[in-house]
N, C-alpha and C. Protein backbone atom coordinates (compact mmCIF):
# COMPACT_ATOMS: atom_id res chain seq x y z
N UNK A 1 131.39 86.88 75.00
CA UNK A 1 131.84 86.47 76.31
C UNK A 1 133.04 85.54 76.16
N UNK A 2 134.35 85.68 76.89
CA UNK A 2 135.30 85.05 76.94
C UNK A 2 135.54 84.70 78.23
N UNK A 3 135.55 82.98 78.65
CA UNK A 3 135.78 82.02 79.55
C UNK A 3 137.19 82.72 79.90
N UNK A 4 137.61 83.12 81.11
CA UNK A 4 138.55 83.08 81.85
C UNK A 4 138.95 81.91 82.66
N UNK A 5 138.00 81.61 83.50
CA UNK A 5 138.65 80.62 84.79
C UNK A 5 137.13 79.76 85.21
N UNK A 6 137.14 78.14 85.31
CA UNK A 6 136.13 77.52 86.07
C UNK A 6 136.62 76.68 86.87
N UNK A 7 136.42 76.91 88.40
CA UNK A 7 136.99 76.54 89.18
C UNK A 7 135.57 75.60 89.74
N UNK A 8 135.44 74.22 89.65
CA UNK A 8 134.36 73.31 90.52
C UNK A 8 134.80 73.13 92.03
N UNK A 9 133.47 72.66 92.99
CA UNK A 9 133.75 73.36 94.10
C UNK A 9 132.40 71.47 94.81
N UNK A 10 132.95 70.63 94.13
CA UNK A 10 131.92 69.44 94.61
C UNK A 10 131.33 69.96 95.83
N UNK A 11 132.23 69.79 97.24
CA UNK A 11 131.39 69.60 98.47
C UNK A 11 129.99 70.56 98.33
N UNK A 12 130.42 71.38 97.40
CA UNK A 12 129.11 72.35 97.83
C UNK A 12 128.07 72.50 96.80
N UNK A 13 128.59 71.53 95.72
CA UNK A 13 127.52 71.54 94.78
C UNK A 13 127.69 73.17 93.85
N UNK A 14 128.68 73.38 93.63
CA UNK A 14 129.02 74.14 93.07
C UNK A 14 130.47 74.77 92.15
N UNK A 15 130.36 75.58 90.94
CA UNK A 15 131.13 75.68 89.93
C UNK A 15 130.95 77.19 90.06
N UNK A 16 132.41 78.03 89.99
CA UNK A 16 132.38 78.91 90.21
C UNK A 16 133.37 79.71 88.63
N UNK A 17 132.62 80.42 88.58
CA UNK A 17 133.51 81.05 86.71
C UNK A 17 133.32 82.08 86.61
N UNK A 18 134.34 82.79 85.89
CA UNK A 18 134.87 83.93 85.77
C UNK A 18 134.96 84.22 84.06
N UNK A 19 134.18 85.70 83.71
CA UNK A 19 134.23 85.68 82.01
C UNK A 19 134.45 87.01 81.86
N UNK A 20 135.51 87.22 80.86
CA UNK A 20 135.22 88.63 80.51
C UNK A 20 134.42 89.60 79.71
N UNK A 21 133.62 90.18 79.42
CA UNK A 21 132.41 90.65 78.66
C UNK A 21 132.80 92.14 78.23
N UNK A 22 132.16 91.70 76.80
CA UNK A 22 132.87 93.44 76.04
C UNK A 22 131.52 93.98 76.13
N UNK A 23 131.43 95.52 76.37
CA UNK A 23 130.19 96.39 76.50
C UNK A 23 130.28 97.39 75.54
N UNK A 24 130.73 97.85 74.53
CA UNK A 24 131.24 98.46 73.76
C UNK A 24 130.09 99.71 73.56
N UNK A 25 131.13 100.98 73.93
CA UNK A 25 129.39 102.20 74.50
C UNK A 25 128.10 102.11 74.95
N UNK A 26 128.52 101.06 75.64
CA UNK A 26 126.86 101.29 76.75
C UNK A 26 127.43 100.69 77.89
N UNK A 27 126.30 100.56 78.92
CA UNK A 27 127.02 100.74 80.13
C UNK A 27 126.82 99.65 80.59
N UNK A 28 127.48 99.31 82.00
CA UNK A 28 127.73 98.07 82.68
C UNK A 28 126.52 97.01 82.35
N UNK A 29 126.68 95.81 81.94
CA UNK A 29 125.34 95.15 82.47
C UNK A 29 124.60 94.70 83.12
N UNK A 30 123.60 94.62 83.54
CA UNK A 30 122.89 94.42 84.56
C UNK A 30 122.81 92.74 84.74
N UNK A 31 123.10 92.80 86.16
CA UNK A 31 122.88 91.43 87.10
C UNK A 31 122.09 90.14 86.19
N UNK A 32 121.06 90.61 86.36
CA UNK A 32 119.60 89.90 85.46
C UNK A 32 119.97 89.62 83.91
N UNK A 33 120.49 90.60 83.27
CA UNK A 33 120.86 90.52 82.11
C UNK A 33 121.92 89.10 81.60
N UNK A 34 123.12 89.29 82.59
CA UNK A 34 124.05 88.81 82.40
C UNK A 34 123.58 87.35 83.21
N UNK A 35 122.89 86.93 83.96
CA UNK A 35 122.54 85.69 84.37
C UNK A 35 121.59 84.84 83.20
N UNK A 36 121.19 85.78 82.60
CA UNK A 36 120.99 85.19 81.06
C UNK A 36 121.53 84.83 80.21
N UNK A 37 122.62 85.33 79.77
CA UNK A 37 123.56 85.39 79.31
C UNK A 37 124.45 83.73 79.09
N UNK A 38 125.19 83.75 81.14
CA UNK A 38 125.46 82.83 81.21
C UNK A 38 124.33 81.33 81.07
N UNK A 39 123.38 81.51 81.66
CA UNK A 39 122.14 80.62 81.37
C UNK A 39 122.74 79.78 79.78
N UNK A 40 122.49 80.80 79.15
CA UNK A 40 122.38 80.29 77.70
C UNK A 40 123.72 79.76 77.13
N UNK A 41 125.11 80.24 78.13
CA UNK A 41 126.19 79.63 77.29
C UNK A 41 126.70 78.26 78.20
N UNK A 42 126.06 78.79 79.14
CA UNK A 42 126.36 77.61 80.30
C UNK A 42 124.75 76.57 80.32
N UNK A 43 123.68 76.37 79.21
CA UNK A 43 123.05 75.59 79.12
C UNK A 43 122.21 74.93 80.62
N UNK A 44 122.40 76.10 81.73
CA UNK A 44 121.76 75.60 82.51
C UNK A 44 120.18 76.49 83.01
N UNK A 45 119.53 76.44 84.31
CA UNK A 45 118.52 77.51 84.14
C UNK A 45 119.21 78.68 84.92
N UNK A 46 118.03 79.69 84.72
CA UNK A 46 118.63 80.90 85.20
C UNK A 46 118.49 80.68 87.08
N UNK A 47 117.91 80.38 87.01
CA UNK A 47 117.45 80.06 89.08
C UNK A 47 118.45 79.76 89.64
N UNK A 48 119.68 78.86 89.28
CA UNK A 48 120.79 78.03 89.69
C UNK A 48 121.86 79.36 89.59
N UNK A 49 122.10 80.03 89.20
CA UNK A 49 122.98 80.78 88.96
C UNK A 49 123.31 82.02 89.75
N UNK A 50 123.90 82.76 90.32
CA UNK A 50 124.09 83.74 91.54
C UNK A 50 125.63 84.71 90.95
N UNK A 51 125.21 85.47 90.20
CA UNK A 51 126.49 86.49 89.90
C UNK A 51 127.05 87.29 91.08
N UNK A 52 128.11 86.89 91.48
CA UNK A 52 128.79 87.85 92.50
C UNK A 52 129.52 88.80 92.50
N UNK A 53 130.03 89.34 91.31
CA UNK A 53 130.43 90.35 91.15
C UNK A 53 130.69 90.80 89.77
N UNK A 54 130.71 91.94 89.38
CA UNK A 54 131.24 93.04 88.29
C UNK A 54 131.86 93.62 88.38
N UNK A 55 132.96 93.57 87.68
CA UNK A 55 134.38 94.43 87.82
C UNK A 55 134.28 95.41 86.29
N UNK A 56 134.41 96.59 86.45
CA UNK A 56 134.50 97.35 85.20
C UNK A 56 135.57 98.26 85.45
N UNK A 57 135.95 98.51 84.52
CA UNK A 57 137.42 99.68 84.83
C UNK A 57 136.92 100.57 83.60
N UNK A 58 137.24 101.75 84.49
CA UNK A 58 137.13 103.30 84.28
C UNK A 58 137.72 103.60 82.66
N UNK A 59 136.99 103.49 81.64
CA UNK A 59 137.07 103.95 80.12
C UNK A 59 137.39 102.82 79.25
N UNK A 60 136.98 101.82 80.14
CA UNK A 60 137.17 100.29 79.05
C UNK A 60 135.73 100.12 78.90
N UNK A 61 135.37 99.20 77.68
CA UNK A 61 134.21 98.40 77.22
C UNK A 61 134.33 96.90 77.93
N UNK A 62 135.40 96.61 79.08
CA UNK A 62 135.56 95.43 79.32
C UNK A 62 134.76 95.29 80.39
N UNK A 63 134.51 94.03 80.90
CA UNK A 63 133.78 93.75 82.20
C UNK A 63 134.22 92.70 82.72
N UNK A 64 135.16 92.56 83.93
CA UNK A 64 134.84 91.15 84.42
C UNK A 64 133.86 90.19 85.51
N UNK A 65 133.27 89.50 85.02
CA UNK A 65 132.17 88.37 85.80
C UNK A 65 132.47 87.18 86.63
N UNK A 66 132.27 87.18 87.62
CA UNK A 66 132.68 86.17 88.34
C UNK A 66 131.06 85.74 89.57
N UNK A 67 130.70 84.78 88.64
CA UNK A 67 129.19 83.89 89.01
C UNK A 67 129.72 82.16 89.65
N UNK A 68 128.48 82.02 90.26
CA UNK A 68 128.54 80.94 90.82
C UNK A 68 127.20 80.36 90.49
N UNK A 69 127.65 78.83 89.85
CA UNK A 69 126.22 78.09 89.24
C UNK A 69 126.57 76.84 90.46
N UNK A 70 125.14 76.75 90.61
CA UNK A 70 124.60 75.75 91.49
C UNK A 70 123.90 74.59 90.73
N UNK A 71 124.22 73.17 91.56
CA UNK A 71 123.76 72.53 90.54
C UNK A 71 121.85 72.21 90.94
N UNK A 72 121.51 72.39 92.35
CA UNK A 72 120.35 72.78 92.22
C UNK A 72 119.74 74.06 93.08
N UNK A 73 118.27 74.38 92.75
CA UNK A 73 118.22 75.73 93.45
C UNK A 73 118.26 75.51 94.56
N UNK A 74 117.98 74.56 95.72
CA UNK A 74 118.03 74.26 97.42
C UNK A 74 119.52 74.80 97.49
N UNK A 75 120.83 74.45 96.94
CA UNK A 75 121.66 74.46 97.08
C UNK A 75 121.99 75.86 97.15
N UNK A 76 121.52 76.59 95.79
CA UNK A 76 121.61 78.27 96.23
C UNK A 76 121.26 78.89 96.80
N UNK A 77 119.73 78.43 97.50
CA UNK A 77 119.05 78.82 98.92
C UNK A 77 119.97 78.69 99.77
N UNK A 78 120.64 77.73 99.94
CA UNK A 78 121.61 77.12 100.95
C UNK A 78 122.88 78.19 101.28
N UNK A 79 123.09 78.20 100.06
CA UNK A 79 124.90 79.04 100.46
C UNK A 79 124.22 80.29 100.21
N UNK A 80 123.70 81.08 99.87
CA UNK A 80 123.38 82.55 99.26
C UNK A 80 122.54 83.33 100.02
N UNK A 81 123.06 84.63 100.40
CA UNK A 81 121.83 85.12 101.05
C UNK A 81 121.73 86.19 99.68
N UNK A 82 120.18 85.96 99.33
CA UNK A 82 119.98 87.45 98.56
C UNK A 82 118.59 88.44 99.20
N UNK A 83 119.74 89.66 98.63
CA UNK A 83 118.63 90.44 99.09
C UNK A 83 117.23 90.74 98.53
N UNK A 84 116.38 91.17 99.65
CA UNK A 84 115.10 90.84 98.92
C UNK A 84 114.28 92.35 98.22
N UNK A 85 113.63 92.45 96.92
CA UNK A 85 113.29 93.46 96.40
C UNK A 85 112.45 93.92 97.47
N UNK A 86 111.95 95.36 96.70
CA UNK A 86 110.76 96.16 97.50
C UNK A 86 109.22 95.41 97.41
N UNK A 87 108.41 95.60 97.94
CA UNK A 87 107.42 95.51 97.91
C UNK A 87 106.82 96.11 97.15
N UNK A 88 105.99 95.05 96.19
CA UNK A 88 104.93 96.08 94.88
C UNK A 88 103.71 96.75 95.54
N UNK A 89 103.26 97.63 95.11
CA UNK A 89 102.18 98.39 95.17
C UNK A 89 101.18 97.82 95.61
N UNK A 90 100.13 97.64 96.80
CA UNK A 90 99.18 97.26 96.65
C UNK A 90 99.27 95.90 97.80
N UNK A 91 100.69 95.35 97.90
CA UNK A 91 100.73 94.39 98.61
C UNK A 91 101.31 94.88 99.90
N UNK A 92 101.26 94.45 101.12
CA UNK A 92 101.50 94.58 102.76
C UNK A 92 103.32 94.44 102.95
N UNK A 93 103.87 95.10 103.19
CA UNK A 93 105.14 94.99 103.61
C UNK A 93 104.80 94.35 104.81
N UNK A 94 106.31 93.77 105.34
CA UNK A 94 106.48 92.57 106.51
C UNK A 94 105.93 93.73 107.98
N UNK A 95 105.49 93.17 108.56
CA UNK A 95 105.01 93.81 110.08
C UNK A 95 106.27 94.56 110.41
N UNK A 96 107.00 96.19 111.00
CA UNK A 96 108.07 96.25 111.50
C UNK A 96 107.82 95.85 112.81
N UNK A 97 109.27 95.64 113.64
CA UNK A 97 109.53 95.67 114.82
C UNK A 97 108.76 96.29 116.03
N UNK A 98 108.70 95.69 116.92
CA UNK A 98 107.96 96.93 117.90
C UNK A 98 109.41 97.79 118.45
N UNK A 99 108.88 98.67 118.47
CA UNK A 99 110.01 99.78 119.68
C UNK A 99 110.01 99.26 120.73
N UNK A 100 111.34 99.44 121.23
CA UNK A 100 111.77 99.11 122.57
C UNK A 100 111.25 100.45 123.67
N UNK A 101 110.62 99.59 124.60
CA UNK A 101 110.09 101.00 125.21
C UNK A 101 111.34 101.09 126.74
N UNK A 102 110.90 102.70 126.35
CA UNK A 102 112.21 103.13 127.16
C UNK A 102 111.23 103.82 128.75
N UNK A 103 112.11 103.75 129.67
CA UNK A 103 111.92 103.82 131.03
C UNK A 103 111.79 105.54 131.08
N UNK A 104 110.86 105.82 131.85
CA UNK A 104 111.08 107.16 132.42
C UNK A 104 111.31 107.66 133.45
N UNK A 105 112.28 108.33 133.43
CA UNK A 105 113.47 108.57 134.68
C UNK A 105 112.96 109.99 135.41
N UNK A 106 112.44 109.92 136.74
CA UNK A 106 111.53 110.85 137.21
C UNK A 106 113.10 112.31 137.27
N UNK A 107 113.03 113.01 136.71
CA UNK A 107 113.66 114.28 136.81
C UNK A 107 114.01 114.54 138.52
N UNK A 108 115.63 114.92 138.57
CA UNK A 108 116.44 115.17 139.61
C UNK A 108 115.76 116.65 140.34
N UNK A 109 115.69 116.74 141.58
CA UNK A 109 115.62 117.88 142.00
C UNK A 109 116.47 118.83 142.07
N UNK A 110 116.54 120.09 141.52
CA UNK A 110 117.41 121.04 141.44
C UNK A 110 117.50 121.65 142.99
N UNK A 111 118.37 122.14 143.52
CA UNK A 111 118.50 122.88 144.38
C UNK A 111 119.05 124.50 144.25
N UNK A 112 117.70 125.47 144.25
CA UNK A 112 118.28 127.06 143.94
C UNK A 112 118.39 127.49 145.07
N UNK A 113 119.10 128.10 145.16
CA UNK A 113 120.31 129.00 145.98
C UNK A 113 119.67 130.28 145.99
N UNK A 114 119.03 130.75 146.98
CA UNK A 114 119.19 132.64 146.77
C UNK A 114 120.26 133.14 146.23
N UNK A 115 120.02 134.18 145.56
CA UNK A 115 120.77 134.54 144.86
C UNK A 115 121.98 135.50 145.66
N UNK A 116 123.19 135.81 145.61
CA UNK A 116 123.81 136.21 146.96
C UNK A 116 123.56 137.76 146.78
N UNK A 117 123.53 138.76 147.69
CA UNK A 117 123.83 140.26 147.61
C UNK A 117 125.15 140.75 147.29
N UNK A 118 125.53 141.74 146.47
CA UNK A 118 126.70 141.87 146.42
C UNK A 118 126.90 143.57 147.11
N UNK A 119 128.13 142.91 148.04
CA UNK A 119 128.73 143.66 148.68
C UNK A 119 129.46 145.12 148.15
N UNK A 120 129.15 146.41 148.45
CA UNK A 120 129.34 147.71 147.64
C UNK A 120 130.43 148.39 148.28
């Protein structure tokens, strides 16, 4: 991993850095992976940390990373929305929504016409 850019960000309790990462025949790395990664070179825990993006270009081993470490986890609750996994097996997904119930609109009266005779 090679340090590109660390840009600190006080008001918000936050340090934002950018690294470039060689992948050399295998493929992009994964989110989780790479928050380890930094964890361990950036000496902090993995909880604080929020990778925002992966940049890979088409037939390089290169990758660029650009994460944001928090200095505590409230703080990444705070600024971060993440999305939330699936539900494991066995446990209750969240209640859905009720349907909006829709009105029923009593049907228009048609008006039929005899049909006309045609004139020979």
């Amino acid at each position: 991993m090679k340090k590109l850019k660390e840009t600190p960000s006080p008001l918000i309790n936050r340090t934002r850095v950018e690294y470039e990462i060689e992948h050399f025949q295998k493929s992009t790395p994964k989110k989780d992976d790479l928050k380890a990664q930094l964890a361990k070179e950036l000496k902090t825990q993995e909880d604080t940390i929020h990778v925002k993006h992966i940049f890979s270009h088409f037939g390089s081993s290169k990758s660029k990373i650009i994460a944001d470490i928090y200095k505590t986890k409230e703080d990444l609750k705070k600024y971060v929305k993440i999305k939330k996994k699936k539900v494991a097996e066995g446990e209750q997904p969240a209640a859905p929504a009720q349907p909006v119930e829709k009105k029923e609109v009593a049907p228009k009266e048609e008006k039929k016409e005899a049909p006309k005779e045609e004139k020979k």
